[in-house]
Protein backbone atom coordinates (compact mmCIF):
# COMPACT_ATOMS: atom_id res chain seq x y z
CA UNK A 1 -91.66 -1.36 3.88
CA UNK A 2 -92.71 -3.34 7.16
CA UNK A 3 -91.51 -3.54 9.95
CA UNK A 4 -90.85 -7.66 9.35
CA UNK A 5 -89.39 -6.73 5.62
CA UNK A 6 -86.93 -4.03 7.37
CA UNK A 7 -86.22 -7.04 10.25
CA UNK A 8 -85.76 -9.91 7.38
CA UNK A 9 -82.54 -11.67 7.44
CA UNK A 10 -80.80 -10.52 4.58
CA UNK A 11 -80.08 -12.96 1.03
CA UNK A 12 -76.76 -14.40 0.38
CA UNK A 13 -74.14 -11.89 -0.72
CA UNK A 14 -75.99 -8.27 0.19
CA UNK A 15 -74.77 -5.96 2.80
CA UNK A 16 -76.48 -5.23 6.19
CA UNK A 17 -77.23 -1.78 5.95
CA UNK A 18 -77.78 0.61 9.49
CA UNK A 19 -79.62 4.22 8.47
CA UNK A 20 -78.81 6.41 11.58
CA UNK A 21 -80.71 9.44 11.41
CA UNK A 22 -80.24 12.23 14.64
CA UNK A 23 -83.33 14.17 15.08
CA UNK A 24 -83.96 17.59 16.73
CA UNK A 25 -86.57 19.85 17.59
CA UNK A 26 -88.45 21.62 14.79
CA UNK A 27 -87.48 18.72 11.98
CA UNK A 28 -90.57 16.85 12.49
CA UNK A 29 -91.84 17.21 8.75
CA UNK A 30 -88.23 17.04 7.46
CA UNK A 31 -87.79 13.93 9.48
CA UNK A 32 -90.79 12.53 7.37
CA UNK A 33 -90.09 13.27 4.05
CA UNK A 34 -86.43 11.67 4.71
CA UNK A 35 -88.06 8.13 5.93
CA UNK A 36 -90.18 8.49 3.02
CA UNK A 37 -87.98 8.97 0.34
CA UNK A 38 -86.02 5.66 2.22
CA UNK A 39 -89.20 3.97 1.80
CA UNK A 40 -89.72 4.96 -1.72
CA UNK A 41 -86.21 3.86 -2.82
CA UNK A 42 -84.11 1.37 -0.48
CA UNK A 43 -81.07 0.09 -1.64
CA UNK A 44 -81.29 -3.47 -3.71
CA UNK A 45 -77.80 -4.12 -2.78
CA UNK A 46 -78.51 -4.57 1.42
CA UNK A 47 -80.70 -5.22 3.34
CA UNK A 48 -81.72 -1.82 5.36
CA UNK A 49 -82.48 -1.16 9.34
CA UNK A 50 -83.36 2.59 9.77
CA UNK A 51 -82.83 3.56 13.60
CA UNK A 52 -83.90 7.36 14.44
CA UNK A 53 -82.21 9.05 17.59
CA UNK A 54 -84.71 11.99 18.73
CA UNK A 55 -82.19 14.82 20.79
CA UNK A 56 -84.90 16.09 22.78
CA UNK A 57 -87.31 17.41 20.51
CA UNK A 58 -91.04 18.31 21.65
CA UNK A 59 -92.70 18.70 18.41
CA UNK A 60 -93.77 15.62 18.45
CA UNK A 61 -91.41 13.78 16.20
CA UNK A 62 -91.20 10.68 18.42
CA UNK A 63 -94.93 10.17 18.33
CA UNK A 64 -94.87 10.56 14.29
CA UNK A 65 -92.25 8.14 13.36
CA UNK A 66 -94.00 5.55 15.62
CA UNK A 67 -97.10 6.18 14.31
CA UNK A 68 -96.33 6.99 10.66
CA UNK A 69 -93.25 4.20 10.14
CA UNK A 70 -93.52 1.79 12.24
CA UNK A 71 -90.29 -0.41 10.66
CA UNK A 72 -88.22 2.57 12.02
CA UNK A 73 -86.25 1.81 15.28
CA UNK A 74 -87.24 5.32 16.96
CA UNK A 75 -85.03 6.45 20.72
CA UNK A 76 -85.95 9.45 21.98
CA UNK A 77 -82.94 10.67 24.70
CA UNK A 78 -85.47 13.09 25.80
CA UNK A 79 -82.67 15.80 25.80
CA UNK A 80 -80.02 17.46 23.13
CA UNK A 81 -76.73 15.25 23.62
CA UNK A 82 -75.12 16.79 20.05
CA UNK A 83 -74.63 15.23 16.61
CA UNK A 84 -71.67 12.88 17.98
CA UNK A 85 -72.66 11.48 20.73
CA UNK A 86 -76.21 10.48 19.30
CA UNK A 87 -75.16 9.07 16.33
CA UNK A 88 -72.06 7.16 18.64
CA UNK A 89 -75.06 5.78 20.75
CA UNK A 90 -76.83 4.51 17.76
CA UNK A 91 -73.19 2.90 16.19
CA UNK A 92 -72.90 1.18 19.35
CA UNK A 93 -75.77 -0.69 18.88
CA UNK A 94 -75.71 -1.70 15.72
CA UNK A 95 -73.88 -4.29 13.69
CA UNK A 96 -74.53 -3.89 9.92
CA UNK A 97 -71.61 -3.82 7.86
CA UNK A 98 -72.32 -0.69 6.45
CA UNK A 99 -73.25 2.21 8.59
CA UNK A 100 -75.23 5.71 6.99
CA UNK A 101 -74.92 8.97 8.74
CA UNK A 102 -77.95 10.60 7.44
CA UNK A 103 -79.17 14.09 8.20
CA UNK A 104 -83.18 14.14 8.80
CA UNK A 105 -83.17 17.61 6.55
CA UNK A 106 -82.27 15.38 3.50
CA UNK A 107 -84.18 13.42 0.77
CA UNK A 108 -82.57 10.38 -0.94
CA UNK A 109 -82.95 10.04 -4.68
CA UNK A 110 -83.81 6.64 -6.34
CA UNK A 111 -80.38 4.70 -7.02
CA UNK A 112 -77.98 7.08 -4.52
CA UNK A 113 -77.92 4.28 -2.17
CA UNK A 114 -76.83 1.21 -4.29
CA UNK A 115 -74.51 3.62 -5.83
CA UNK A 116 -72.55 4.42 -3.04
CA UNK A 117 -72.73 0.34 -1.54
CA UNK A 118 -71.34 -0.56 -5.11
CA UNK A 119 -68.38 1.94 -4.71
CA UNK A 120 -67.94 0.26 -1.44
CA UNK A 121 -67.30 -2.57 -3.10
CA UNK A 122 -65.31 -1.83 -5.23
CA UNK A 123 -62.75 -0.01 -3.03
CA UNK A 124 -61.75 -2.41 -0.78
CA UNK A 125 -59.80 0.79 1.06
CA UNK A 126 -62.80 2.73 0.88
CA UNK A 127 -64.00 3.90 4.74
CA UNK A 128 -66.05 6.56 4.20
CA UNK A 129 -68.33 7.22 1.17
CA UNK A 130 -70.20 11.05 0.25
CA UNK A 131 -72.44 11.77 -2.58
CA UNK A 132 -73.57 14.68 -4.74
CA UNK A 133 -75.79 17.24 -2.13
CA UNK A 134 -78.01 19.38 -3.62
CA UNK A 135 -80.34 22.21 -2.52
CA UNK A 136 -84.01 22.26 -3.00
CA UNK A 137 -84.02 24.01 -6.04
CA UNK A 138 -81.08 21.49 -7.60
CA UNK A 139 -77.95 23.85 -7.08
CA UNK A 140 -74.89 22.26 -5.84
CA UNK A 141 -73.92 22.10 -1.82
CA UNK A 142 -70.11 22.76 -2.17
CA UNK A 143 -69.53 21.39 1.14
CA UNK A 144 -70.49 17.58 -0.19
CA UNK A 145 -67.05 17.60 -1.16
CA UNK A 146 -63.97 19.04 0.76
CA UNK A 147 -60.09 20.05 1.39
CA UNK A 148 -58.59 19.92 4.79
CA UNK A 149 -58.03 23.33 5.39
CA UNK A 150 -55.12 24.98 4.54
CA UNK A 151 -54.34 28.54 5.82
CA UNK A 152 -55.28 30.70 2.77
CA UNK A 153 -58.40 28.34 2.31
CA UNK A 154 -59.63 28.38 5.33
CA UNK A 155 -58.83 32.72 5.32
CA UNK A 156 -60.73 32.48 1.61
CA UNK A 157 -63.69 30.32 2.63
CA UNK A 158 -64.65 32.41 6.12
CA UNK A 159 -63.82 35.79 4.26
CA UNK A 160 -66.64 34.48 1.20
CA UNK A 161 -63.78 35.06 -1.26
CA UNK A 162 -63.04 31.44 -1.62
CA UNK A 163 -66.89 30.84 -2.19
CA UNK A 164 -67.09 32.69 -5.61
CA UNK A 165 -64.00 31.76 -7.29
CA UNK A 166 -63.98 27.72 -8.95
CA UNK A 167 -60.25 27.38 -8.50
CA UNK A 168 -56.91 28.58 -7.09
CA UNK A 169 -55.67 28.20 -3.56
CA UNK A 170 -58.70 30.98 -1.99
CA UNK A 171 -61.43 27.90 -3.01
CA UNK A 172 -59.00 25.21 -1.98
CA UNK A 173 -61.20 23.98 1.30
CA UNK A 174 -63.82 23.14 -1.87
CA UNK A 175 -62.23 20.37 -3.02
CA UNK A 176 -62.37 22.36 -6.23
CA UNK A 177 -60.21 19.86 -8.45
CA UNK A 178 -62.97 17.10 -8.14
CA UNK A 179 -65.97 18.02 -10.48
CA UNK A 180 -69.42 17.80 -8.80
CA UNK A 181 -70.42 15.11 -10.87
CA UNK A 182 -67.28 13.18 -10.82
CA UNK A 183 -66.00 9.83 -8.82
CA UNK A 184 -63.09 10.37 -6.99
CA UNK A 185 -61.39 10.12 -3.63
CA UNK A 186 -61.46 13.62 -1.87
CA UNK A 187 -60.12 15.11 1.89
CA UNK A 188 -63.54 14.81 3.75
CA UNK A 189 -67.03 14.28 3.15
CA UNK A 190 -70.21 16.14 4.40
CA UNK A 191 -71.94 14.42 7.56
CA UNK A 192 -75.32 14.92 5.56
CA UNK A 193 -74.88 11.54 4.34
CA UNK A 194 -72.15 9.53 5.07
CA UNK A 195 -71.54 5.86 4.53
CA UNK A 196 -69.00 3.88 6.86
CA UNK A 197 -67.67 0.79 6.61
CA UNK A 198 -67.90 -1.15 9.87
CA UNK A 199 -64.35 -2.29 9.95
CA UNK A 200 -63.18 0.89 9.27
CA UNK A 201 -65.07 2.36 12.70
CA UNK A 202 -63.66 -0.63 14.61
CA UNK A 203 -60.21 0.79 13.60
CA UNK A 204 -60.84 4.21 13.94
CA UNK A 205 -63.16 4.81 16.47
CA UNK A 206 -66.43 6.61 16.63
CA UNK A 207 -67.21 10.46 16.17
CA UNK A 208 -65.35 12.39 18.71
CA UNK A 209 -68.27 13.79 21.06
CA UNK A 210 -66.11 16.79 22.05
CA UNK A 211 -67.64 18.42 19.11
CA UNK A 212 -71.41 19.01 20.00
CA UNK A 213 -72.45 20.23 16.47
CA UNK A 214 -70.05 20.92 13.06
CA UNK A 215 -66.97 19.85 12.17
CA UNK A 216 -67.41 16.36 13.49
CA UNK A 217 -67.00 14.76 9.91
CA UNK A 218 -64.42 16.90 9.37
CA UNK A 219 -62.39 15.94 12.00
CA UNK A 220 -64.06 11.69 11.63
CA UNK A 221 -62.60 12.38 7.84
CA UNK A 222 -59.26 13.28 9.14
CA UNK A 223 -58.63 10.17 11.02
CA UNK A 224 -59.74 7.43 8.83
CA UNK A 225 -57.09 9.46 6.52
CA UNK A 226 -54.50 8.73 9.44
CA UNK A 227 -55.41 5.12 9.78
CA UNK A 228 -54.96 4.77 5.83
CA UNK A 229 -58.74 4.76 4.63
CA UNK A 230 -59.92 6.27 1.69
CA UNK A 231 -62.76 8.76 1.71
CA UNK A 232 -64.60 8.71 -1.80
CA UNK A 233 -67.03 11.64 -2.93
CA UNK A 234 -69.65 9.87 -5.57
CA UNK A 235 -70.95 12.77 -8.18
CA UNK A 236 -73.56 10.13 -9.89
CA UNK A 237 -75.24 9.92 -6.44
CA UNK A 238 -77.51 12.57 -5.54
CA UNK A 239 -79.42 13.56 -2.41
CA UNK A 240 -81.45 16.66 -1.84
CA UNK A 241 -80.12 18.56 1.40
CA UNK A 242 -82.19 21.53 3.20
CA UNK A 243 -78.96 23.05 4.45
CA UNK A 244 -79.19 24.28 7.73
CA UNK A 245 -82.52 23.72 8.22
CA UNK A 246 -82.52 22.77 11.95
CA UNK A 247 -79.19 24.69 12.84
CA UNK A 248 -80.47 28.40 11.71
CA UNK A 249 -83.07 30.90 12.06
CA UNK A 250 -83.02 32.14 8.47
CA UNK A 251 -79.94 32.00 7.14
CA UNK A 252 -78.32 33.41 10.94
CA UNK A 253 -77.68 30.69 13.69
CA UNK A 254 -78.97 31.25 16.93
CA UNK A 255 -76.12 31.97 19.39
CA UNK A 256 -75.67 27.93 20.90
CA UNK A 257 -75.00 27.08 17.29
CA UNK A 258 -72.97 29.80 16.04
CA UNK A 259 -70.69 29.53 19.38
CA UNK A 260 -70.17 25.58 18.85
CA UNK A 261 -69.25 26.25 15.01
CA UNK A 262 -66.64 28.70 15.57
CA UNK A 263 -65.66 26.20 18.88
CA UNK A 264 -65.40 23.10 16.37
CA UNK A 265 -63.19 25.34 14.25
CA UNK A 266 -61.00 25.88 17.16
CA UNK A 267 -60.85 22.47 18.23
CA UNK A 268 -60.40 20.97 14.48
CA UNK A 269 -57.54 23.36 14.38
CA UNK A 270 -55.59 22.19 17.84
CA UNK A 271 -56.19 18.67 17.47
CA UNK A 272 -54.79 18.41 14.15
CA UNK A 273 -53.05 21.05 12.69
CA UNK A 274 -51.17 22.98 15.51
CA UNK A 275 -48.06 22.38 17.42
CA UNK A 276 -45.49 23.76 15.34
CA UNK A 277 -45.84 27.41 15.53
CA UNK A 278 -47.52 28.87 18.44
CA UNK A 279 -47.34 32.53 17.17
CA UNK A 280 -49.45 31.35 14.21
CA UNK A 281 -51.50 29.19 16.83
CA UNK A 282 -52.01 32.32 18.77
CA UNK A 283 -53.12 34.24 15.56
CA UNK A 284 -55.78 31.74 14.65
CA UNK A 285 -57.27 31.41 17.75
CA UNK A 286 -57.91 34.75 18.00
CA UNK A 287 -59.32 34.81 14.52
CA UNK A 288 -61.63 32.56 15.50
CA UNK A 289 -63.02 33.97 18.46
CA UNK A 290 -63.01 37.24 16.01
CA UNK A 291 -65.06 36.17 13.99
CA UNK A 292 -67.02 34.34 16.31
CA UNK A 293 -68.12 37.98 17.80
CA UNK A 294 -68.80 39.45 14.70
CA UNK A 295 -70.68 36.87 13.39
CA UNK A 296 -73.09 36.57 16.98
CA UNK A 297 -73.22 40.20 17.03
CA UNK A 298 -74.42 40.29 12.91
CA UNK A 299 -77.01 37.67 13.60
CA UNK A 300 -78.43 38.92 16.67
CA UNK A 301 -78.45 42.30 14.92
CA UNK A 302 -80.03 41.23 11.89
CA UNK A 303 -82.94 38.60 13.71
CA UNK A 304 -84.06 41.72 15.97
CA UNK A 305 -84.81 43.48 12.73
CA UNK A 306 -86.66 41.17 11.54
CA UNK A 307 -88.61 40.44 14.65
């Protein structure tokens, strides 16, 4: 694709399509084989404007997409503003109709894209709009498809109970009633790849930057829910993810990450779900900053060893 093809004004009756991609430092070769597999199999039902937002990285990922894909709309903030807030900047300046939270760790399969624009269409309620995630060697991402939390799901997810079993109320925050390969509407969505409809962010507002990394769809999920928009999960979509692959060090994240997960799950939590019982408030709260410990104090453990 050119730079004039990605710039065309787009035919009678197709979609304007913005790709938002927010880069970081060490995704460089991720980054690429994302914008390649765009390039290798854009949607036929829109017309598609990729625009990269670089948070800081020094690998030289700015200098590749330039050089390499030149019909990508590349700003480099030339520091780490968080998931939100880059992808908010991006929104802002955009106008498509459709908007695409894509993570640079993923690679889009030939067809995902005009599947998910013709759900769109034919949900006029639809707002948001997740597909199939799968690892690199094809197993399933259960978090492509999710439950608001409940108390006993969230307690079976974090404990790795919840994780093993396919059903019953331990795996509820897996969305388990909706089969991986099935259409259907669902709680939430993963931020991996996200499709928005434009009026629905007009309505509901952009990603709440109070959330550096994780939990930002979650919580973007939540509130098109509140303002009566559907979020769909499409199972005949597919798009390969490398979980994690920017966020860890192995499978352990370094400490910034693993404190703004477990602060993400604390904020989720207040914003939306508290109020009514501070003694249980009280209890989760310090769950979370239980587990928070445990889980810094396990990494850093288990990276030392390693070193």
């Amino acid at each position: 694709m050119s730079a004039t093809e990605a710039d065309a004004p787009r035919p009678n009756g197709l979609h304007l399509l913005d790709v938002i991609i927010v880069s970081a430092n060490g995704g460089r070769e991720l980054l690429r084989t994302c914008l390649t597999s765009l390039e290798a199999s854009p949607p036929s039902l829109a017309s598609m404007r990729v625009h990269v937002v670089d948070n800081g990285s020094t690998d030289g990922t700015v200098e590749m997409v330039h050089r390499n894909f030149p019909w990508v709309e590349c700003e480099a903030l030339g520091r780490n503003a968080g998931f939100a807030a880059a992808n908010n900047r991006a929104i802002s300046r955009t106008n498509g109709d459709l908007v695409l939270l894509l993570n640079p760790d993923t690679e889009v399969l030939g067809g995902a894209l005009d599947r998910c624009i013709d759900l769109m269409d034919q949900h006029a309620d639809a707002g948001v709009i997740g597909c199939r995630l799968v690892r690199p060697d094809g197993t399933f991402d259960h978090a492509a498809k999710r439950s608001f939390p409940t108390m006993t799901g969230a307690i079976g997810h974090f404990v790795g109970v919840g994780r093993k079993l396919s059903r019953g109320p331990l795996a509820q925050y897996r969305a388990p009633g909706v089969d991986e390969l099935q259409s259907s509407p669902v709680d939430a969505v993963n931020g991996a790849f996200m499709l928005v409809r434009r009026a629905a962010i007009t309505e509901v507002g952009l990603l709440d930057e109070a959330y550096w990394m994780y939990a930002e769809d979650l919580d973007w999920c939540y509130r098109f829910h509140q303002k009566g928009w559907a979020v769909w999960y499409e199972g005949s979509a597919t798009v390969v993810h490398v979980k994690g692959a920017l966020s860890k060090v192995g499978h352990h994240r370094p400490l910034r990450s693993n404190y703004a997960f477990h602060r993400a799950m604390g904020r989720f939590y207040r914003k939306h779900l508290s109020g009514d019982h501070p003694l249980l408030d009280a209890c989760v709260y310090v769950a979370i900053g239980a587990k928070f410990l445990l889980s810094a104090t396990r990494s850093s453990i288990i990276r030392r060893a390693i070193r």
